[in-house]
Protein backbone atom coordinates (compact mmCIF):
# COMPACT_ATOMS: atom_id res chain seq x y z
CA UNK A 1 13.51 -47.69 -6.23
CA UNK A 2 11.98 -48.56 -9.22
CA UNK A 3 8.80 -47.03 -8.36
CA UNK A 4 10.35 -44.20 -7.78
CA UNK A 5 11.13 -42.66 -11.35
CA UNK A 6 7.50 -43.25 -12.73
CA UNK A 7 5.67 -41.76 -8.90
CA UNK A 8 7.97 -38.53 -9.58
CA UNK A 9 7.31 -38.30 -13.68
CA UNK A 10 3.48 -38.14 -12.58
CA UNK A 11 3.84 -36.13 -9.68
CA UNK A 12 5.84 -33.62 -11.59
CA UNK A 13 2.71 -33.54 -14.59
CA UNK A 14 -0.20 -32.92 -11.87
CA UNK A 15 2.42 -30.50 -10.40
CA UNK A 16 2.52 -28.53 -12.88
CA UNK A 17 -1.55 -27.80 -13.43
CA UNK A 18 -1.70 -27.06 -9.60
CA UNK A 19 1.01 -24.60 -10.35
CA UNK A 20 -0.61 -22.56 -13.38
CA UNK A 21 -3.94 -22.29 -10.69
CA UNK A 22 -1.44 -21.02 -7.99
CA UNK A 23 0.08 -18.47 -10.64
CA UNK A 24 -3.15 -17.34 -11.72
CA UNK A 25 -4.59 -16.78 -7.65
CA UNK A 26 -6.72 -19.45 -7.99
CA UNK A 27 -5.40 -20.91 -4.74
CA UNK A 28 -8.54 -23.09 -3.49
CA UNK A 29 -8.06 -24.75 -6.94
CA UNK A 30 -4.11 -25.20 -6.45
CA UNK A 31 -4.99 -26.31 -2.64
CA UNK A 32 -7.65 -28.75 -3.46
CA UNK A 33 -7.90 -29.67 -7.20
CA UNK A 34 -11.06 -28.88 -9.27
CA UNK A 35 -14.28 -31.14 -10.39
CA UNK A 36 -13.06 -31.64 -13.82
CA UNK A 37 -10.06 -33.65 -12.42
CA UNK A 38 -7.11 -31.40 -11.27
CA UNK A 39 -5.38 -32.57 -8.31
CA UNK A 40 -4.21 -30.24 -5.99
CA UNK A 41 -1.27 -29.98 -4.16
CA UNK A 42 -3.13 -31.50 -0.72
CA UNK A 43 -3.17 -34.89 -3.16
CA UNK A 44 0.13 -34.20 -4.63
CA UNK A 45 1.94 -33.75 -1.25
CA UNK A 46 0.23 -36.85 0.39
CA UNK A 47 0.53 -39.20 -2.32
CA UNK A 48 3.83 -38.35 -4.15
CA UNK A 49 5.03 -36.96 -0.71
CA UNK A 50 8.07 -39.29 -0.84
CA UNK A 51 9.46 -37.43 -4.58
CA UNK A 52 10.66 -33.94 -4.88
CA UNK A 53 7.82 -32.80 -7.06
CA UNK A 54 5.42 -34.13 -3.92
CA UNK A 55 7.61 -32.07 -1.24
CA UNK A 56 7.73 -28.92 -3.60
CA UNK A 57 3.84 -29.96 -3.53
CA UNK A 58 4.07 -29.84 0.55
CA UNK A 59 5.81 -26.01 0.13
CA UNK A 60 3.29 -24.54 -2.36
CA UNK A 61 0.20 -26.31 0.75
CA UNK A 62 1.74 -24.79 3.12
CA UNK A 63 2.19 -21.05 1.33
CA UNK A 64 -1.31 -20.76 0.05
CA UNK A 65 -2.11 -21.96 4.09
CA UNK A 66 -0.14 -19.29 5.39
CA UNK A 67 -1.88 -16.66 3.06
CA UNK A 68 -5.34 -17.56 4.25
CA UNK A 69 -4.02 -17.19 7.85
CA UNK A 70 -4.17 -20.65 8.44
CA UNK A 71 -0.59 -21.35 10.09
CA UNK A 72 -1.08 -24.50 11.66
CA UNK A 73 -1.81 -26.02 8.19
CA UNK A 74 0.68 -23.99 7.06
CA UNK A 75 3.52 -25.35 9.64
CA UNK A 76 1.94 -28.76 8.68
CA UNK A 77 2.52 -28.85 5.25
CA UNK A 78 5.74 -26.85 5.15
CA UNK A 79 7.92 -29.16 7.66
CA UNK A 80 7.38 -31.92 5.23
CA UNK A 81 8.31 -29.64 1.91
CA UNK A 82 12.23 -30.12 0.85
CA UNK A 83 13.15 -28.62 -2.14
CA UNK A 84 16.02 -29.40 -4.04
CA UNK A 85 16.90 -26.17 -5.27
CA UNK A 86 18.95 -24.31 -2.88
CA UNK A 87 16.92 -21.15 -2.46
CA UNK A 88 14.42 -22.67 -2.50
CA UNK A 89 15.37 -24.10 1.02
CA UNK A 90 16.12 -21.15 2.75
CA UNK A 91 13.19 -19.80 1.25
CA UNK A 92 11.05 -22.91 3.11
CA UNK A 93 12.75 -21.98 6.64
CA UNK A 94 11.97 -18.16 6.09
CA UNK A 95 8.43 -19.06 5.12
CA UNK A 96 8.08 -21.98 8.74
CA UNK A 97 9.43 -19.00 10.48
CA UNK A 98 6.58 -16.67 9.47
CA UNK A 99 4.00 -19.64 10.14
CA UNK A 100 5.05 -19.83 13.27
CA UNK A 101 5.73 -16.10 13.77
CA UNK A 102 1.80 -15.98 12.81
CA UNK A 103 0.89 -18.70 15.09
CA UNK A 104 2.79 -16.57 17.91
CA UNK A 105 5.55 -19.38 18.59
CA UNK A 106 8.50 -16.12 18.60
CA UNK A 107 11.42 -18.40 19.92
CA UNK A 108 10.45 -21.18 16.94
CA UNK A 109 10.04 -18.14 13.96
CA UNK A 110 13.71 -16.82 15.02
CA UNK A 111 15.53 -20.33 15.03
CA UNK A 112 14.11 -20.40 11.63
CA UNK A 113 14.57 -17.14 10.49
CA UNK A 114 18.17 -17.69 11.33
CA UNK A 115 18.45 -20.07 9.25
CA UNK A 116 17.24 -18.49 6.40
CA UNK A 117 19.26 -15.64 6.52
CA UNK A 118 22.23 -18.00 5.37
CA UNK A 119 20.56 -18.31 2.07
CA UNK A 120 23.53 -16.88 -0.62
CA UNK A 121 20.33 -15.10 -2.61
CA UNK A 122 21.85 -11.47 -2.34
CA UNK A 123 17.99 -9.83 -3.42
CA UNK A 124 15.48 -11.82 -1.62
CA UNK A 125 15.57 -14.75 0.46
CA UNK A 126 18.22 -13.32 2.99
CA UNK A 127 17.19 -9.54 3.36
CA UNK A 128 13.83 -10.69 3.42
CA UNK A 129 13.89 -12.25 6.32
CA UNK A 130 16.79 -10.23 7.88
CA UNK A 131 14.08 -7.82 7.70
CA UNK A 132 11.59 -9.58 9.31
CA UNK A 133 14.32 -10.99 12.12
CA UNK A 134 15.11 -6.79 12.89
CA UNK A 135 11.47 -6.67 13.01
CA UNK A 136 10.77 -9.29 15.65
CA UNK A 137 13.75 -8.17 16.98
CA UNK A 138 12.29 -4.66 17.76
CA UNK A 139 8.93 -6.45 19.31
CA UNK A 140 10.91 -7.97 21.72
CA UNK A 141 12.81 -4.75 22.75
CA UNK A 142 15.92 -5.95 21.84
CA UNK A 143 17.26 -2.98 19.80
CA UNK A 144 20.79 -3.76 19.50
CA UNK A 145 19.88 -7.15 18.15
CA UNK A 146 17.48 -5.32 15.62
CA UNK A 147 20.20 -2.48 14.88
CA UNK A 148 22.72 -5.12 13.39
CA UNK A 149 19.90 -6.94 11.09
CA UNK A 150 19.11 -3.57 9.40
CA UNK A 151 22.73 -2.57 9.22
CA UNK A 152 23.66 -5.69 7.44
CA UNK A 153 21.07 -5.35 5.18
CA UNK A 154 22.48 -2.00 4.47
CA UNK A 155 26.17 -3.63 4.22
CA UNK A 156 25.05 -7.14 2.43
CA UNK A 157 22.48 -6.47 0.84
CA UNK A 158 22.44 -2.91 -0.98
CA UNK A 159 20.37 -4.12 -4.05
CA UNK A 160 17.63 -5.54 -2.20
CA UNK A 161 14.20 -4.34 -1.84
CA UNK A 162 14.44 -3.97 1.75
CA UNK A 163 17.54 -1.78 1.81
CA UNK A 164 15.61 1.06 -0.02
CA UNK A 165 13.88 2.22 3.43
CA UNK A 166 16.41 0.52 5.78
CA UNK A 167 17.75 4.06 6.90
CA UNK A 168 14.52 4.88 8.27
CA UNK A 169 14.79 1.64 10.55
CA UNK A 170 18.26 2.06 11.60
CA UNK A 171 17.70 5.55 12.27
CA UNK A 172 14.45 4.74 14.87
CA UNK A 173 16.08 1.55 16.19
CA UNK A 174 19.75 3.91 16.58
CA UNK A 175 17.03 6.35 18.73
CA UNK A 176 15.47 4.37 21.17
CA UNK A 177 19.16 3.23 21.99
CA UNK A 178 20.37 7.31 22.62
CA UNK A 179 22.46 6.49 19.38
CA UNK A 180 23.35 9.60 16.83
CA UNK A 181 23.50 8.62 13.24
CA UNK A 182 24.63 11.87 11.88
């Protein structure tokens, strides 16, 4: 335990230089530190793995893995990420869902996606991947299933980004199924 406070106090410093790379797109940098000395969040996440600044470490890996198309890595890093801020959760299971979505694991990305849409973020985290549930939902043929995620968006979620074109989605989805929407 006592190790504990000091590991987290220096995990949280080289935390936060990985994070200004990651917020300027310098993501190889954020990944894998730079020659002058930056860690990245690869060494963050493996050493400090065991504080919360090394598992927000293992969330940022895994991101910046899943936007170079690199899911495995991606699932990898992310299964070992757990935030402490609340949102930030749900946001990790929405973002494991799409790793595996990309990997082509379906059944894994909708457990997953399920449980993200419990997150009680009203803008993002749950009609974000609501969205992406209907979505998947609609690959798989099953309309009815993909009907309700866009109509609670529309319910839930009015505010949110995704509601903004979700008539468009409930009115193709409400057509393959013979429904009128007038």
């Amino acid at each position: 335990f006592m190790f504990y406070r000091p590991n987290s106090e220096k995990a949280a410093s080289l935390l936060w230089n990985a994070e200004k790379k990651f917020l300027r797109d310098s993501l190889d940098a954020a990944l894998y530190g730079t020659p002058d000395g930056s860690y990245g969040f690869i060494y963050i996440a493996t050493t400090y793995g065991h504080t919360p600044p090394g598992k927000l470490a293992s969330l940022y890996a895994g991101v910046i893995y899943l936007l170079k198309g690199k899911s495995d890595s991606a699932i990898n890093f992310l299964e070992k990420a757990n935030p402490e801020d609340l949102i930030l959760k749900y946001y990790l299971k929405g973002t494991i869902a799409r790793a595996y979505l990309d990997n082509g694991s379906i059944d894994k990305s909708v457990h997953y996606l399920q449980e993200a849409i419990q997150s009680p973020d009203p803008y993002f985290v749950a009609p974000h991947f609501l969205f992406l549930l209907g979505r998947i939902k609609e690959m798989q043929n099953k309309w009815r299933d993909a009907l309700t995620c866009y109509k609670m968006i529309k319910k839930n979620y009015p505010l949110s980004e995704e509601a903004k074109q979700i008539d468009k989605y409930i009115a193709r989805v409400s057509a393959k199924l013979g429904i009128n929407i007038e």
